[in-house]
Every structure is written in C-alpha cells, then in structure tokens.
PDB file of N, CA and C in Angstrom:
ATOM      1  N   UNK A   1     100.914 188.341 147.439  1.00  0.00           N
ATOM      2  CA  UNK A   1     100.993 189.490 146.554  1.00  0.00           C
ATOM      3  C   UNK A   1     101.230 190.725 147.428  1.00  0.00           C
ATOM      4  N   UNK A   2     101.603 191.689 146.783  1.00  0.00           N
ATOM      5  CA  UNK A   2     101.405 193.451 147.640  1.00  0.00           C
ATOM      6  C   UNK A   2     100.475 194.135 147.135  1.00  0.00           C
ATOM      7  N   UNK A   3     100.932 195.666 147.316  1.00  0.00           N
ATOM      8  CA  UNK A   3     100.183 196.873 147.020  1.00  0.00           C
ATOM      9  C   UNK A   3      99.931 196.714 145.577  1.00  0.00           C
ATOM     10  N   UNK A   4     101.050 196.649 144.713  1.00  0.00           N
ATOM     11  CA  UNK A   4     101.250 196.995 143.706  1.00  0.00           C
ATOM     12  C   UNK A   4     100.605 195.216 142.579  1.00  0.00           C
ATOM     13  N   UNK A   5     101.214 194.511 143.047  1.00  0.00           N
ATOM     14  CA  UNK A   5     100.379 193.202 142.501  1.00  0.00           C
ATOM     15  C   UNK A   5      98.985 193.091 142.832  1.00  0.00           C
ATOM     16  N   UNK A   6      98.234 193.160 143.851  1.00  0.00           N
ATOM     17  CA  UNK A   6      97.103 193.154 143.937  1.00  0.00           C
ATOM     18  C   UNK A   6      96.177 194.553 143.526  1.00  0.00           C
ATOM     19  N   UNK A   7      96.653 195.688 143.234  1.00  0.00           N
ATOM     20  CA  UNK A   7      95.828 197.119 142.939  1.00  0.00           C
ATOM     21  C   UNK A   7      95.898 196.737 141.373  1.00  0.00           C
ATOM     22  N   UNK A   8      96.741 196.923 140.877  1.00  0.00           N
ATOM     23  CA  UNK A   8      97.077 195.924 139.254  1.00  0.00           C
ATOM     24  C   UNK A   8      95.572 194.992 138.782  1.00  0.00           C
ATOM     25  N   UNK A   9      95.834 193.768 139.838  1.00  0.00           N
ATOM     26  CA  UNK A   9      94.753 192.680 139.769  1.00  0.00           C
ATOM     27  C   UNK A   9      93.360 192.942 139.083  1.00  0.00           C
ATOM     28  N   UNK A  10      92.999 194.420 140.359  1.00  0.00           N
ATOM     29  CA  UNK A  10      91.634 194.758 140.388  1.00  0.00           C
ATOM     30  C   UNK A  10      91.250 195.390 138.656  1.00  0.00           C
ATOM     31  N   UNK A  11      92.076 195.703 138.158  1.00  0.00           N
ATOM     32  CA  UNK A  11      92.002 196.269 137.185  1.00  0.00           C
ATOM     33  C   UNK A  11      91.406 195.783 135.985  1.00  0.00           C
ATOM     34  N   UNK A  12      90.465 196.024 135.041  1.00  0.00           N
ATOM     35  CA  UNK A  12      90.008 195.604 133.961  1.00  0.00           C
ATOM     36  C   UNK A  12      91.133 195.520 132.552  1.00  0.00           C
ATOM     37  N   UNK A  13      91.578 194.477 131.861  1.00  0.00           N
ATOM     38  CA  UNK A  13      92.512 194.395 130.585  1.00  0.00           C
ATOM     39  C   UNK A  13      91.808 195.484 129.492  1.00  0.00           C
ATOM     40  N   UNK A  14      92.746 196.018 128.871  1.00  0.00           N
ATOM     41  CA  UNK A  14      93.992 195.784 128.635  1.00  0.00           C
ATOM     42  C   UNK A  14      94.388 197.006 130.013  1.00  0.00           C
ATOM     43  N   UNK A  15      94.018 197.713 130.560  1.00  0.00           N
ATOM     44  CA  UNK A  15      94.985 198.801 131.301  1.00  0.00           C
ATOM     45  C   UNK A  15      95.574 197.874 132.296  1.00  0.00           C
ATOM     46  N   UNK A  16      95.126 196.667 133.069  1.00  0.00           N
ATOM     47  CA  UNK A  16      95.855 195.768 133.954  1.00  0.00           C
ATOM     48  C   UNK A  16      97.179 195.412 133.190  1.00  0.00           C
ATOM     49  N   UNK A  17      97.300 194.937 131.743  1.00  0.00           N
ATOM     50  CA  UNK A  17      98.060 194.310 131.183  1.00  0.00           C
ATOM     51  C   UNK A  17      99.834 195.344 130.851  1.00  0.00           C
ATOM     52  N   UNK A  18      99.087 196.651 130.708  1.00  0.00           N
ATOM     53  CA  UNK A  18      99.642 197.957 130.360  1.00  0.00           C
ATOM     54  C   UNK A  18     100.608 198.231 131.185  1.00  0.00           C
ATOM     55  N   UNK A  19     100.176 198.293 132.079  1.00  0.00           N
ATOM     56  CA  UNK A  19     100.717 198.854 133.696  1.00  0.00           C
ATOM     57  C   UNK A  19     101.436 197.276 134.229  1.00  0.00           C
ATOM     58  N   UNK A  20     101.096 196.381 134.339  1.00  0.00           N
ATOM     59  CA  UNK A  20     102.846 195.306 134.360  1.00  0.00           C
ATOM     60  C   UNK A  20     103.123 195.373 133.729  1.00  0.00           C
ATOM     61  N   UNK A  21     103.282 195.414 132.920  1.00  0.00           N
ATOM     62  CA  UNK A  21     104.362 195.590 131.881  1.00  0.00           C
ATOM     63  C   UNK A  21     105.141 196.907 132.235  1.00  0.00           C
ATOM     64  N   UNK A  22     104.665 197.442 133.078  1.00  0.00           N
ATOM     65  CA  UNK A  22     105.440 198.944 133.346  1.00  0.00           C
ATOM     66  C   UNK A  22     106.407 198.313 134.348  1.00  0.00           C
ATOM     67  N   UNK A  23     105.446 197.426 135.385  1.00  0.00           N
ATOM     68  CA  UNK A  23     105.808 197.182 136.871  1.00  0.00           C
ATOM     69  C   UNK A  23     107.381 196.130 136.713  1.00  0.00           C
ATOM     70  N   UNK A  24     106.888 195.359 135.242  1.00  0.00           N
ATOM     71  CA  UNK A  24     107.482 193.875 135.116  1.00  0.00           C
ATOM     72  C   UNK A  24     108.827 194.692 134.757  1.00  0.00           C
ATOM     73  N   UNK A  25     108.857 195.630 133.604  1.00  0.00           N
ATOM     74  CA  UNK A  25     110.332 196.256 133.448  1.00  0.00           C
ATOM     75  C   UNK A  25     111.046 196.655 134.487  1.00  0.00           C
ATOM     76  N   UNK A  26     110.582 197.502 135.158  1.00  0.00           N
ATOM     77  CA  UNK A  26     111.338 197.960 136.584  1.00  0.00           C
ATOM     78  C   UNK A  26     111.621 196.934 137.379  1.00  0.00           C
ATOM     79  N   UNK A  27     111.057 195.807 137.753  1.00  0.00           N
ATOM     80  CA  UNK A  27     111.552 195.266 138.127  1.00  0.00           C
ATOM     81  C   UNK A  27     112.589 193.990 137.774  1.00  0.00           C
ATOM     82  N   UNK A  28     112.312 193.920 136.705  1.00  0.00           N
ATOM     83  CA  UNK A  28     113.972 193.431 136.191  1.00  0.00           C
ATOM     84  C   UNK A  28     115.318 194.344 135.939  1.00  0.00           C
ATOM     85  N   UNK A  29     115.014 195.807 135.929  1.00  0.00           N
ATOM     86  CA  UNK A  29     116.091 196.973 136.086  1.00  0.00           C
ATOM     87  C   UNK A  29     116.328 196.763 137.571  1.00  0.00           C
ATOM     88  N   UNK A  30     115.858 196.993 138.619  1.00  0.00           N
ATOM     89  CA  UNK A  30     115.889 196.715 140.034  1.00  0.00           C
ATOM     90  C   UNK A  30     114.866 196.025 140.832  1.00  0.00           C
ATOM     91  N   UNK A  31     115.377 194.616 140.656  1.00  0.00           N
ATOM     92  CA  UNK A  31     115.148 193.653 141.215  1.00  0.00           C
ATOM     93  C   UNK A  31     114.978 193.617 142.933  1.00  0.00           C
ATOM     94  N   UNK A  32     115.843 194.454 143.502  1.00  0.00           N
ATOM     95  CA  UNK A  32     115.375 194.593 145.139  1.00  0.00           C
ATOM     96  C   UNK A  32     114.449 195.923 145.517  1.00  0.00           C
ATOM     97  N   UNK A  33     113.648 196.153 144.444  1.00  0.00           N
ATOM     98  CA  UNK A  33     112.865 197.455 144.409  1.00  0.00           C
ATOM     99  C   UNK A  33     111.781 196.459 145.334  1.00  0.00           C
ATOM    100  N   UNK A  34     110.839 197.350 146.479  1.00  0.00           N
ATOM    101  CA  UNK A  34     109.560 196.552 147.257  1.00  0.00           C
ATOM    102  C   UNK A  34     108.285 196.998 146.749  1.00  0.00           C
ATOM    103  N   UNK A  35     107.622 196.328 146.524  1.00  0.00           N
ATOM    104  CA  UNK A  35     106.275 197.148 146.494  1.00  0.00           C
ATOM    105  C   UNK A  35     105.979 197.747 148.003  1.00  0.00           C
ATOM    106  N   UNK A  36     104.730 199.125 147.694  1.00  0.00           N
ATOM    107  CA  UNK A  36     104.173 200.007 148.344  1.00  0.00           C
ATOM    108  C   UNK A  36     103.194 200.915 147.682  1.00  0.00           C
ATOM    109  N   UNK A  37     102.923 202.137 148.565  1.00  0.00           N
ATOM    110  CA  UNK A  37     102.488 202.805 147.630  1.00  0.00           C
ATOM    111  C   UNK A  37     102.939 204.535 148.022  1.00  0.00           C
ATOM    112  N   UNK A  38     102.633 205.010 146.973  1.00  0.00           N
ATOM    113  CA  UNK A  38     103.431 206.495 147.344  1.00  0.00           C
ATOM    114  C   UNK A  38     102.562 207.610 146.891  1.00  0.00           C
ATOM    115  N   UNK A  39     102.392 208.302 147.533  1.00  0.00           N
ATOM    116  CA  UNK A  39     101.192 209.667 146.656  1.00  0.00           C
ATOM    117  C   UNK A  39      99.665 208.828 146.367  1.00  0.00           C
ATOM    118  N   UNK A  40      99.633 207.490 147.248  1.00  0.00           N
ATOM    119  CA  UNK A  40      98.295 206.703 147.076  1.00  0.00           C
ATOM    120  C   UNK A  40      97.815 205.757 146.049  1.00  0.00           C
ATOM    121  N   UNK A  41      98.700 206.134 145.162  1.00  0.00           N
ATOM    122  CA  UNK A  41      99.291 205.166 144.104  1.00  0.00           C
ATOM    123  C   UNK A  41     100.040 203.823 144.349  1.00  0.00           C
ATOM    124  N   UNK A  42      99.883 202.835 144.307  1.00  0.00           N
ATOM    125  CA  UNK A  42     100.515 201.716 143.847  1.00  0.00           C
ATOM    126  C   UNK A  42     102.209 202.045 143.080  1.00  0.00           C
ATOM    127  N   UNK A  43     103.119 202.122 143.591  1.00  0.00           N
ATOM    128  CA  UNK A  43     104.082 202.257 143.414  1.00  0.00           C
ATOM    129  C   UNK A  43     105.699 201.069 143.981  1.00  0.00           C
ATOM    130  N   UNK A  44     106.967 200.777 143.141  1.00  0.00           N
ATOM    131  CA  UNK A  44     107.877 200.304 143.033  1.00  0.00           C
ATOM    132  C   UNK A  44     108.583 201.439 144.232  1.00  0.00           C
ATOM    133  N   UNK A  45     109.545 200.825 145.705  1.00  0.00           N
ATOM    134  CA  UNK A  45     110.011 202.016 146.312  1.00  0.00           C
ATOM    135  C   UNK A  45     111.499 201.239 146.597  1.00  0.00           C
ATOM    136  N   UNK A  46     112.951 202.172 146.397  1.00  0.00           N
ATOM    137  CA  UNK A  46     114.019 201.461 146.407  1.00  0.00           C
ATOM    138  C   UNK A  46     114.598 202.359 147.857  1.00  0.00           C
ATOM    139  N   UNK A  47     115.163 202.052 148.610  1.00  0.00           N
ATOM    140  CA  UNK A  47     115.576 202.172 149.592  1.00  0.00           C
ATOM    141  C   UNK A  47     114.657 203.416 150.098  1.00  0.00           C
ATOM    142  N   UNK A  48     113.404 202.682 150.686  1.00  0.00           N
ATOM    143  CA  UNK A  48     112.306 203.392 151.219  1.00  0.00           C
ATOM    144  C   UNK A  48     112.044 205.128 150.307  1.00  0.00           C
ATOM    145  N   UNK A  49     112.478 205.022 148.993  1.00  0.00           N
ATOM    146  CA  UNK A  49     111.937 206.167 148.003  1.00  0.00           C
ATOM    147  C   UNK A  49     111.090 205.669 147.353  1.00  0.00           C
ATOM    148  N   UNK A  50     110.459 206.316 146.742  1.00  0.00           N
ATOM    149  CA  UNK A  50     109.511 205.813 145.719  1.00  0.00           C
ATOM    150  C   UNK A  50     110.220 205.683 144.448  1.00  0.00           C
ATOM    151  N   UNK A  51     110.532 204.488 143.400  1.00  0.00           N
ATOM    152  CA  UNK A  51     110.857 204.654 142.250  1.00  0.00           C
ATOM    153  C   UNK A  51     109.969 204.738 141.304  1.00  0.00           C
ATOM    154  N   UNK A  52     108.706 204.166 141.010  1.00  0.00           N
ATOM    155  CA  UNK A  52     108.387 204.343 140.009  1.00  0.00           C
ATOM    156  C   UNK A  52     106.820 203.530 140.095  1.00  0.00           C
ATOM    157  N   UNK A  53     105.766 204.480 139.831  1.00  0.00           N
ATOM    158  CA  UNK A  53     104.289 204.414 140.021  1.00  0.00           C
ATOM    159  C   UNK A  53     103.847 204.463 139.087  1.00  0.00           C
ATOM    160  N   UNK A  54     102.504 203.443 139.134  1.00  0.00           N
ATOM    161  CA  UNK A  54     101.350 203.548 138.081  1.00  0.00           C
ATOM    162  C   UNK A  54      99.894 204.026 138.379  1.00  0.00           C
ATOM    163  N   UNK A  55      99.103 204.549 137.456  1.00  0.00           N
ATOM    164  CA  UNK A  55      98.067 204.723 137.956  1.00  0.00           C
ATOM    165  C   UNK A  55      96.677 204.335 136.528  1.00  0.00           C
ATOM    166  N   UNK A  56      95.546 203.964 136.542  1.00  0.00           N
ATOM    167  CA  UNK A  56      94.587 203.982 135.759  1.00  0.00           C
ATOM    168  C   UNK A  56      93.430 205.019 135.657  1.00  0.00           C
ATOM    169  N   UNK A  57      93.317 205.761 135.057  1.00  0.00           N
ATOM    170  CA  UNK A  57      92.158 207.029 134.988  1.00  0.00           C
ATOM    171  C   UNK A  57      90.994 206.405 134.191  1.00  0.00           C
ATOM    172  N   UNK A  58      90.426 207.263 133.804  1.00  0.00           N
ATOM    173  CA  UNK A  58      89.056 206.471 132.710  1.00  0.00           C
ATOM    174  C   UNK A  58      89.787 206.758 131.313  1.00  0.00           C
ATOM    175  N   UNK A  59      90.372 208.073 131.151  1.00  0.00           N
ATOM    176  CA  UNK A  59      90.724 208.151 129.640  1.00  0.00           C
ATOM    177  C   UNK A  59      92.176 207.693 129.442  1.00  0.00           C
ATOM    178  N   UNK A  60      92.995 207.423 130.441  1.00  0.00           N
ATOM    179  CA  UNK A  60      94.449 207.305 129.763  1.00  0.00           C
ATOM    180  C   UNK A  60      95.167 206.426 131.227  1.00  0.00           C
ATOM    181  N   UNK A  61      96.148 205.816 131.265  1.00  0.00           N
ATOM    182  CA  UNK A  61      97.298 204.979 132.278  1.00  0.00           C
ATOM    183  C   UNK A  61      98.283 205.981 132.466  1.00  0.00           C
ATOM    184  N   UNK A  62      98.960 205.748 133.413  1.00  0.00           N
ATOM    185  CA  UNK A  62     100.013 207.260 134.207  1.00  0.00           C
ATOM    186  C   UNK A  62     101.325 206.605 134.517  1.00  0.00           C
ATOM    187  N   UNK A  63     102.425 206.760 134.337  1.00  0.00           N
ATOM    188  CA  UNK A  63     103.458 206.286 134.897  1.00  0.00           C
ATOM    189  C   UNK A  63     103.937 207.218 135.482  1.00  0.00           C
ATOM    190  N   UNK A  64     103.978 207.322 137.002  1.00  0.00           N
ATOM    191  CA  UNK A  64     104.811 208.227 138.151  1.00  0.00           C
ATOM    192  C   UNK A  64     106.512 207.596 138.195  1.00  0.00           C
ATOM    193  N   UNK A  65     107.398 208.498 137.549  1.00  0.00           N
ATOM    194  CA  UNK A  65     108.608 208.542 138.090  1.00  0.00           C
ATOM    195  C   UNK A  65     109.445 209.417 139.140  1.00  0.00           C
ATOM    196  N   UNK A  66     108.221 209.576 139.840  1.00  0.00           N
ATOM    197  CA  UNK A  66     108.417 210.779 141.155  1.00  0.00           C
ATOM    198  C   UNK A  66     109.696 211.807 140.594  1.00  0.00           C
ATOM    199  N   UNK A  67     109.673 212.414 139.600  1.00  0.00           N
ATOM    200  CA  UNK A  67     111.010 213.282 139.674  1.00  0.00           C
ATOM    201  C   UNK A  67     110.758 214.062 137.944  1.00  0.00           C
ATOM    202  N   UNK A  68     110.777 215.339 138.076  1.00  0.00           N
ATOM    203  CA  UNK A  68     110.544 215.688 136.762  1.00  0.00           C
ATOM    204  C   UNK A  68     111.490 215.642 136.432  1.00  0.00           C
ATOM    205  N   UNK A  69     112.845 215.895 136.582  1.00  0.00           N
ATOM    206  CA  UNK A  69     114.512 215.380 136.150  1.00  0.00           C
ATOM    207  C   UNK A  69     113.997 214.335 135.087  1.00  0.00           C
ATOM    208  N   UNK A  70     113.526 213.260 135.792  1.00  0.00           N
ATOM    209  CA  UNK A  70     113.297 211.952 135.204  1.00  0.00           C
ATOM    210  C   UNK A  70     112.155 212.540 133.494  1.00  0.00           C
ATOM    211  N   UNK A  71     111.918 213.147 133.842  1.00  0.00           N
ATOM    212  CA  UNK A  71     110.549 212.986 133.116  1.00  0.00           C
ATOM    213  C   UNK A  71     111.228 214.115 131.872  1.00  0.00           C
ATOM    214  N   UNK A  72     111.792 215.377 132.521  1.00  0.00           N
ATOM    215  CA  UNK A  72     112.136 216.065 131.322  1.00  0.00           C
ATOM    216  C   UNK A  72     113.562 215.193 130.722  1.00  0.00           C
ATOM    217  N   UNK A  73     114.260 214.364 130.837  1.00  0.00           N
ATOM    218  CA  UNK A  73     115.341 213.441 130.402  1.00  0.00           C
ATOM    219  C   UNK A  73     115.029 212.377 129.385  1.00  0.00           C
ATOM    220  N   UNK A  74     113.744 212.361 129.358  1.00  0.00           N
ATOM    221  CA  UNK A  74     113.262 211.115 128.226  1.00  0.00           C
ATOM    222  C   UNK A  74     112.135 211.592 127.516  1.00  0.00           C
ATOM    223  N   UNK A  75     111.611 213.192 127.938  1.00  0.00           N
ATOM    224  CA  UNK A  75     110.609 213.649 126.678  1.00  0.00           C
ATOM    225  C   UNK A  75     111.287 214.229 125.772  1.00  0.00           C
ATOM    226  N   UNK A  76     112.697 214.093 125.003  1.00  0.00           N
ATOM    227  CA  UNK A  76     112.606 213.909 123.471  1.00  0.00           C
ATOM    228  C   UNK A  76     111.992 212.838 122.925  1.00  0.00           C
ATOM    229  N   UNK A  77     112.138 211.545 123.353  1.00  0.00           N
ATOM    230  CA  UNK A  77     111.827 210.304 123.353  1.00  0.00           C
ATOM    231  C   UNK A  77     110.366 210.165 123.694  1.00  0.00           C
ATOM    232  N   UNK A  78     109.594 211.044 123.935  1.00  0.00           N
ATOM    233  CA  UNK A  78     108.063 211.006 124.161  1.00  0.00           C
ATOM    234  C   UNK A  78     107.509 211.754 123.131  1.00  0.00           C
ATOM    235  N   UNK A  79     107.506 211.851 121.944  1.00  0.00           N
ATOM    236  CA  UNK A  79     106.638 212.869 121.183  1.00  0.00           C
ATOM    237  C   UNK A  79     105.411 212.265 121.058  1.00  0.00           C
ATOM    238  N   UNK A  80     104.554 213.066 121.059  1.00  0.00           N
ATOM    239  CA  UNK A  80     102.878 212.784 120.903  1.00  0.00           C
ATOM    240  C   UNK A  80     102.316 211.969 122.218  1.00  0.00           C
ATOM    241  N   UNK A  81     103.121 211.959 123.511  1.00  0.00           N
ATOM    242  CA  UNK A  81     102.630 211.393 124.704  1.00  0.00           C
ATOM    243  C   UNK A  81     101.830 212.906 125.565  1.00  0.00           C
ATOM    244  N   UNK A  82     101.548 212.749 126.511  1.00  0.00           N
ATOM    245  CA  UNK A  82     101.241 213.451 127.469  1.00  0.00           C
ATOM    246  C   UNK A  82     102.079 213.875 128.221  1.00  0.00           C
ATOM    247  N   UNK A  83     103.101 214.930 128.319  1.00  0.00           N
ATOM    248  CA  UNK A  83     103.704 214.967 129.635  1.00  0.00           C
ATOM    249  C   UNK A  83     103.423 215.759 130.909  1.00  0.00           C
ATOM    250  N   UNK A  84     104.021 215.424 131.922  1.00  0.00           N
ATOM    251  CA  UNK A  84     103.348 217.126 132.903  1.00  0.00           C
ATOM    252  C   UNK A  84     104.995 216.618 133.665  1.00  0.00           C
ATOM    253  N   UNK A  85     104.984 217.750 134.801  1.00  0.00           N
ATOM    254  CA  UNK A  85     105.782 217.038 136.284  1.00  0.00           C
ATOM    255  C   UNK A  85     105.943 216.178 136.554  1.00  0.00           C
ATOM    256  N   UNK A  86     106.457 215.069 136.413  1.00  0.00           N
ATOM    257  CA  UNK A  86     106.910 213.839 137.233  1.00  0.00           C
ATOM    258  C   UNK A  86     105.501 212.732 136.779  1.00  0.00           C
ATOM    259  N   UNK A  87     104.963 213.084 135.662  1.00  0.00           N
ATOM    260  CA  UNK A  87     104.134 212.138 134.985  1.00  0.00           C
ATOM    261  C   UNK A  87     103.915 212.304 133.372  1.00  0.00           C
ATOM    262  N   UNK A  88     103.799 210.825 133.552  1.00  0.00           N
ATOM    263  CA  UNK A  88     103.989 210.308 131.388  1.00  0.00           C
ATOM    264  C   UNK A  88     102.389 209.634 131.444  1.00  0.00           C
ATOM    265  N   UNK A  89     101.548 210.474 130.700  1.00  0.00           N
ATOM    266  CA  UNK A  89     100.093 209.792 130.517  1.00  0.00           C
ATOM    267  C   UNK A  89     100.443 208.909 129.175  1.00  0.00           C
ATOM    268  N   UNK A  90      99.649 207.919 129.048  1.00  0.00           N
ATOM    269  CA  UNK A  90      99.166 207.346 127.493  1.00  0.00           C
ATOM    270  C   UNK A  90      98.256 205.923 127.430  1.00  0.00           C
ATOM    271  N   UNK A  91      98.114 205.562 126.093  1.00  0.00           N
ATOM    272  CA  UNK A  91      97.141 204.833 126.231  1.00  0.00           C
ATOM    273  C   UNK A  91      97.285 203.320 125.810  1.00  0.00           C
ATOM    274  N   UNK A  92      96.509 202.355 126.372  1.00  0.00           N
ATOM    275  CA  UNK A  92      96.564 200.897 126.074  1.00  0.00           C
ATOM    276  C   UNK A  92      97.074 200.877 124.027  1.00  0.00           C
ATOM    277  N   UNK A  93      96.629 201.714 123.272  1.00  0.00           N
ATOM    278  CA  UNK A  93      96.662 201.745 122.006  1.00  0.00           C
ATOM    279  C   UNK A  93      98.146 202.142 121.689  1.00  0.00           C
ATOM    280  N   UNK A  94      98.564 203.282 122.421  1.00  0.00           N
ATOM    281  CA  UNK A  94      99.645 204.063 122.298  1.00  0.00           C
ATOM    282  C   UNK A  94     100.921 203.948 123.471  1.00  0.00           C
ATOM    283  N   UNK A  95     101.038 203.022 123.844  1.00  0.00           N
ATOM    284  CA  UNK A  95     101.490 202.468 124.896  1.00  0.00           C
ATOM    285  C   UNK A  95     103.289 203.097 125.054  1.00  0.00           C
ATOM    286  N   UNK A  96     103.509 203.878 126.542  1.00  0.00           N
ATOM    287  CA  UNK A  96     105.492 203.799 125.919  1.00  0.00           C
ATOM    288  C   UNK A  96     106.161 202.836 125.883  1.00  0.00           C
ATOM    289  N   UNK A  97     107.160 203.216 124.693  1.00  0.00           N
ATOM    290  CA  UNK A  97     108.194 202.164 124.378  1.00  0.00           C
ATOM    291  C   UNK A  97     108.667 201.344 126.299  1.00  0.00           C
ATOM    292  N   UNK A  98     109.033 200.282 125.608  1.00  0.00           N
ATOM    293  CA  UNK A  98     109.551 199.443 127.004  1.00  0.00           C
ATOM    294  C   UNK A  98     110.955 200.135 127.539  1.00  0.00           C
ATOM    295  N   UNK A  99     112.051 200.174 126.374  1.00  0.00           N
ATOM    296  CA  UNK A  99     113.470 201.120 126.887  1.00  0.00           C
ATOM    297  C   UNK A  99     113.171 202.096 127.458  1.00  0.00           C
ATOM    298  N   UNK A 100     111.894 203.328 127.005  1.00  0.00           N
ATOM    299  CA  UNK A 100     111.787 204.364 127.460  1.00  0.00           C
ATOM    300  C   UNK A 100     111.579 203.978 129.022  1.00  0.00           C
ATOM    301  N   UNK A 101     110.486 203.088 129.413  1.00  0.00           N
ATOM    302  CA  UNK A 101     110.118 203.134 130.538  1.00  0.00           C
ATOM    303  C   UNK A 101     111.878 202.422 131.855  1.00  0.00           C
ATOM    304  N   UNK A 102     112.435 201.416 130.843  1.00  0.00           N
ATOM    305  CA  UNK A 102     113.617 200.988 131.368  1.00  0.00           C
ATOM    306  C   UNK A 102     114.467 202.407 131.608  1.00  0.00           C
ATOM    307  N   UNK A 103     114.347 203.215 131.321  1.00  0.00           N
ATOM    308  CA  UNK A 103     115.435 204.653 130.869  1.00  0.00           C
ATOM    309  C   UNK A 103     115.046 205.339 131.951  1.00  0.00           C
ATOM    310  N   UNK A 104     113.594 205.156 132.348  1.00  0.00           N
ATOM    311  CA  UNK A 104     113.107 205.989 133.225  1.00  0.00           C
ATOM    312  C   UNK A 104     113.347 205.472 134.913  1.00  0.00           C
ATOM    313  N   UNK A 105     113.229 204.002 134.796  1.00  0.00           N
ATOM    314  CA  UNK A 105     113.628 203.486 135.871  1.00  0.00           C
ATOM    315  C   UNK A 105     115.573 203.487 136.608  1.00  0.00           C
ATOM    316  N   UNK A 106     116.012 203.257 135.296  1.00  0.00           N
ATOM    317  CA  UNK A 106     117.938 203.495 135.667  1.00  0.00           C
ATOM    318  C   UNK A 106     117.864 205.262 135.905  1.00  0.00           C
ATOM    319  N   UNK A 107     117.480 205.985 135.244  1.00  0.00           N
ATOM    320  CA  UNK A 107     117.062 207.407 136.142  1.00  0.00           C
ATOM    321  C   UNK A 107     117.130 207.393 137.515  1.00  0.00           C
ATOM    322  N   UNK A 108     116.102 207.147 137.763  1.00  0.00           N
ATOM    323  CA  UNK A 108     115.335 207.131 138.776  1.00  0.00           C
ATOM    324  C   UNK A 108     115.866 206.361 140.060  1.00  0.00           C
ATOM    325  N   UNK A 109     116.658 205.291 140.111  1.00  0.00           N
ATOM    326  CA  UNK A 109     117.485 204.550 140.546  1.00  0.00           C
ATOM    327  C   UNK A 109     118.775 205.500 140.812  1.00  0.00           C
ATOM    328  N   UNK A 110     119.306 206.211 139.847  1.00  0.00           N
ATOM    329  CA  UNK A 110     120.500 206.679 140.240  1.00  0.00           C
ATOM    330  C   UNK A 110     120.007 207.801 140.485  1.00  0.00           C
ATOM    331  N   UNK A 111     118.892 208.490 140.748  1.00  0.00           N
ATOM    332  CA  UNK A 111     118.874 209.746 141.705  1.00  0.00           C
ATOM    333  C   UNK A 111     118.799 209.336 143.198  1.00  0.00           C
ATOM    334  N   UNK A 112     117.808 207.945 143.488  1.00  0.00           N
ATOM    335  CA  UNK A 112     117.702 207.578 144.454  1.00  0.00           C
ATOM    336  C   UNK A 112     118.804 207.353 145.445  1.00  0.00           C
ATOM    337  N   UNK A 113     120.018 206.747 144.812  1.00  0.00           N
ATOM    338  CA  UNK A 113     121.106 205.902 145.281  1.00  0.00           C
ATOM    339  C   UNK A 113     122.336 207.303 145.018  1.00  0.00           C
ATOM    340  N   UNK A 114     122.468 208.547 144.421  1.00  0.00           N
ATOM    341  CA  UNK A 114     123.399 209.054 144.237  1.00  0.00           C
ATOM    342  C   UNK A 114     123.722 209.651 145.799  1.00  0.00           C
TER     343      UNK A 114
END
C-alpha cells in the first residue's frame, strides 16, 4: 500500500468509504497518478505535483484540488457544498457528485501537464 491507501485505512466508515471513492475516481481519470502526500495530507501527485487530496475533520471530509482555478470551475456545480481556496468540504450524507469530482481531476491534470 502507500500514503494515500494506508492513511484512508486508518479511517473509521463511512468517511474511509467517502474519500476512495474520491481516490478510486482519480485514479481511473489518471491512472499513472503516485500516491504521496502534499500540504501533509494524503494526496494523488502527477508528475511530482500534487493532483488531488483528501482529508477527514470531525465535522465534514475535504477534497484538495491544490488550485482554486480548479475549485472556482466546478462551484456552479457545487451549490449547498462548502467552498473556500483550493478546497470542497462535505459530508458522508451529502457526498460530491462522482463527475464533479472526475471534472475536478481532468482540471487539475491539464493545469499540471499544460
């Protein structure tokens, strides 16, 4: 396993379950993405960048797409989420759509690689 499969592990369900499902999309969008970690986070990194991080708090799950580009590009598509800078909060109940998070990763990919 890595960073990102084993920090996952430690995690209590449903937020373990939440967060692959974040990890599992991205990595069928980019498949030669490595695990690591970035900002201390457990994070997906494509040619030594960071693409795309998770994190677990007590009240809510975090998806880091290191890039507010990324983040202001898919909050029409976020109403009633959390947004800030270069992070999408929400919850095991309220979970983001899977495309959104796929949307966020082909982003994120082509800032990396442009």
């Amino acid at each position: 396993m890595g960073d990102v499969d084993d920090s996952l592990a430690a995690l209590a369900e449903p937020a373990r379950g939440c967060l692959q499902r974040v990890i599992a999309a991205a990595r069928r969008i980019v498949p030669d993405a490595e695990e690591g970690r970035s900002y201390g986070m457990p994070a997906l990194k494509l040619d030594g960048k960071p693409l795309i991080g998770v994190a677990a708090a007590a009240k809510h799950l975090s998806i880091f797409p290191f890039s507010p580009g990324v983040v202001d590009a898919v909050a029409p598509r976020l109403e009633g989420f959390s947004l800030s800078k270069g992070t999408v909060r929400f919850t095991p109940d309220h979970p983001v759509p899977e495309d959104v998070v796929e949307e966020m990763v082909r982003l994120r990919q082509a800032e990396i690689r442009k």
